[in-house]
Structures are given as C-alpha cells and as structure tokens.
Protein backbone atom coordinates (compact mmCIF):
# COMPACT_ATOMS: atom_id res chain seq x y z
CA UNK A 1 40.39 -68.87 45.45
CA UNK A 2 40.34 -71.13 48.66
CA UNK A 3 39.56 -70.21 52.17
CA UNK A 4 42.36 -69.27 54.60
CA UNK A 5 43.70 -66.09 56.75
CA UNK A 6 43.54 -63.00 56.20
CA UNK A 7 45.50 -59.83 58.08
CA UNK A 8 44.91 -56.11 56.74
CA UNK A 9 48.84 -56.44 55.85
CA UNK A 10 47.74 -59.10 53.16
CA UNK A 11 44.81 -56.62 51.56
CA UNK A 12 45.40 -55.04 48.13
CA UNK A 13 44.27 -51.35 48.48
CA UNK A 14 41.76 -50.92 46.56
CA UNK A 15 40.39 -54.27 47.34
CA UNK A 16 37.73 -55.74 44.36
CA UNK A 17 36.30 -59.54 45.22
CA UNK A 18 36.86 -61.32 41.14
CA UNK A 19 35.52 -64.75 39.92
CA UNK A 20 35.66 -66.85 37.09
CA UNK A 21 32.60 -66.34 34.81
CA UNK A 22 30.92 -64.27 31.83
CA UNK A 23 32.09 -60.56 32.48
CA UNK A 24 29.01 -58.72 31.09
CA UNK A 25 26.55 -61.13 33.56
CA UNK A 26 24.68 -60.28 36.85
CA UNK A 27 26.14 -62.16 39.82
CA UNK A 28 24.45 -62.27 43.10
CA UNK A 29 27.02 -62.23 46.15
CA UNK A 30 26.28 -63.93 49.22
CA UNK A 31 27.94 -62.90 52.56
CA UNK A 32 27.76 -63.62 56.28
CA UNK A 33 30.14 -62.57 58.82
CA UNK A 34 30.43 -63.57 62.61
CA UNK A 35 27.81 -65.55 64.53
CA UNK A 36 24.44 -65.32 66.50
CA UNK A 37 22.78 -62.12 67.45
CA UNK A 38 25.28 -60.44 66.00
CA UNK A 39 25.92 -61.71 63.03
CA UNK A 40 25.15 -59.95 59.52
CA UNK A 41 24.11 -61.87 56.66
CA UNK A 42 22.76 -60.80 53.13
CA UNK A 43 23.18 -60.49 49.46
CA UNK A 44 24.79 -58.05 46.71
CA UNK A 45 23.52 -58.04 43.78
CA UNK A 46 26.78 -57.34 40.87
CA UNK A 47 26.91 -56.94 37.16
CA UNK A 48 29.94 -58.36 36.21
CA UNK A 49 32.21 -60.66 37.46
CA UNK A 50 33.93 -58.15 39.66
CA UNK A 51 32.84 -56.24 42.99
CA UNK A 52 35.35 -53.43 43.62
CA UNK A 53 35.22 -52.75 47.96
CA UNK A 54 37.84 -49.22 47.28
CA UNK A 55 39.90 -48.55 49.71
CA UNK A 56 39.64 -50.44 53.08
CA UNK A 57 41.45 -48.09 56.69
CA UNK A 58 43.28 -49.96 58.54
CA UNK A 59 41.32 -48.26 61.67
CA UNK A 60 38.01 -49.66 59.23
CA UNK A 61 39.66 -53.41 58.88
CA UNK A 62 40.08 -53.61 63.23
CA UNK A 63 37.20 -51.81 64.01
CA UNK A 64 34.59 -53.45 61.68
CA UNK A 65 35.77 -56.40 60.34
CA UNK A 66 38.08 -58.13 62.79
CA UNK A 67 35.23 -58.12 65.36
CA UNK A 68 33.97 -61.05 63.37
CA UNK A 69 36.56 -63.09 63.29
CA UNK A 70 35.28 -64.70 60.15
CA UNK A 71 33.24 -64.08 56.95
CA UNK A 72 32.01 -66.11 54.34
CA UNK A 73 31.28 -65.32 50.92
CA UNK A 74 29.76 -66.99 47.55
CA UNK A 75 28.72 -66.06 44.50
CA UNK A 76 26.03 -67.17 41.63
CA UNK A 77 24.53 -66.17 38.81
CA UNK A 78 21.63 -63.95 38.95
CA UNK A 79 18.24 -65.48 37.91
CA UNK A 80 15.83 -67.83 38.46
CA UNK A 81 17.29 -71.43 40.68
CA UNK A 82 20.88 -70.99 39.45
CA UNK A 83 23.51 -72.76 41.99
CA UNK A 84 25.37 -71.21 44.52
CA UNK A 85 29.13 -71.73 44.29
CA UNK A 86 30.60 -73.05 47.17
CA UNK A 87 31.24 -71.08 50.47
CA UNK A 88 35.22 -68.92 50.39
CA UNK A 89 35.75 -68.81 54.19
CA UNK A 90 38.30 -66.49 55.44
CA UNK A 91 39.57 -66.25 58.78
CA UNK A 92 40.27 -62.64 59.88
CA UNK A 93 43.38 -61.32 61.79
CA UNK A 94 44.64 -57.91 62.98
C-alpha cells in the first residue's frame, strides 16, 4: 500500500485494513488521526494479518472521519522491541 486520497466513493464496504505477514500472528496497529487537542492517537492490538472495520455510513465517513482530514496508520508485530513499519498516510475527502 502507499499513502494517497481517499473519498468514501473509493471505500470497499465492508472495509478490512490487510498486510503482508504470517496470518496466524498478533499485529499491533498504530493509528493517529487529525492534529493537536483534538487529535486521537492509539493502538489495536490484531491477531492476524487482517483488521476487518464492517461496514463504514456514508453519514459515519463525513461526520467522523473527514473532520480529520488525515489519518495515519502502521502496523508491527506484537512482542517485545519489534519494528514499526513505516507510516500509510491517507488524505481524507468527502
């Protein structure tokens, strides 16, 4: 994956985040979306190398996500000082 643009018109529906690596693994997913005070920022943990997200609204997509404007997301494995992958950034549009 690379970082680019996203508009709800591009999602698939259900939407699932999917990586390259060992299927039966624990992942950890990192995530921060939009700036300052409010910003969000935190961490999922995932066993396997999928996350499914279901079915994402459009009235969900504009009302909670496109007030960020971006998000970024990475992924590692779980356990002790593995390395982080490096940062997907995705610009968000209506």
């Amino acid at each position: 994956a690379s970082s680019g643009a996203l508009a709800y018109d591009d999602l698939p529906n259900p939407l699932a985040l999917e990586w390259r690596g060992v299927a039966n693994s624990d992942y950890v997913l990192q995530y921060q979306a939009g700036e300052g005070i409010l910003g969000v920022k935190g961490e999922i943990s995932v066993s396997g190398n999928r996350r499914d997200l279901g079915n994402i609204t459009r009235h969900y997509w504009e009302e909670y996500v496109t007030p960020y404007k971006q998000f970024r997301l990475r992924i590692r494995r779980a356990g002790p000082a593995p390395q982080w992958g490096p940062w997907l950034t995705i610009q968000v549009r209506k």
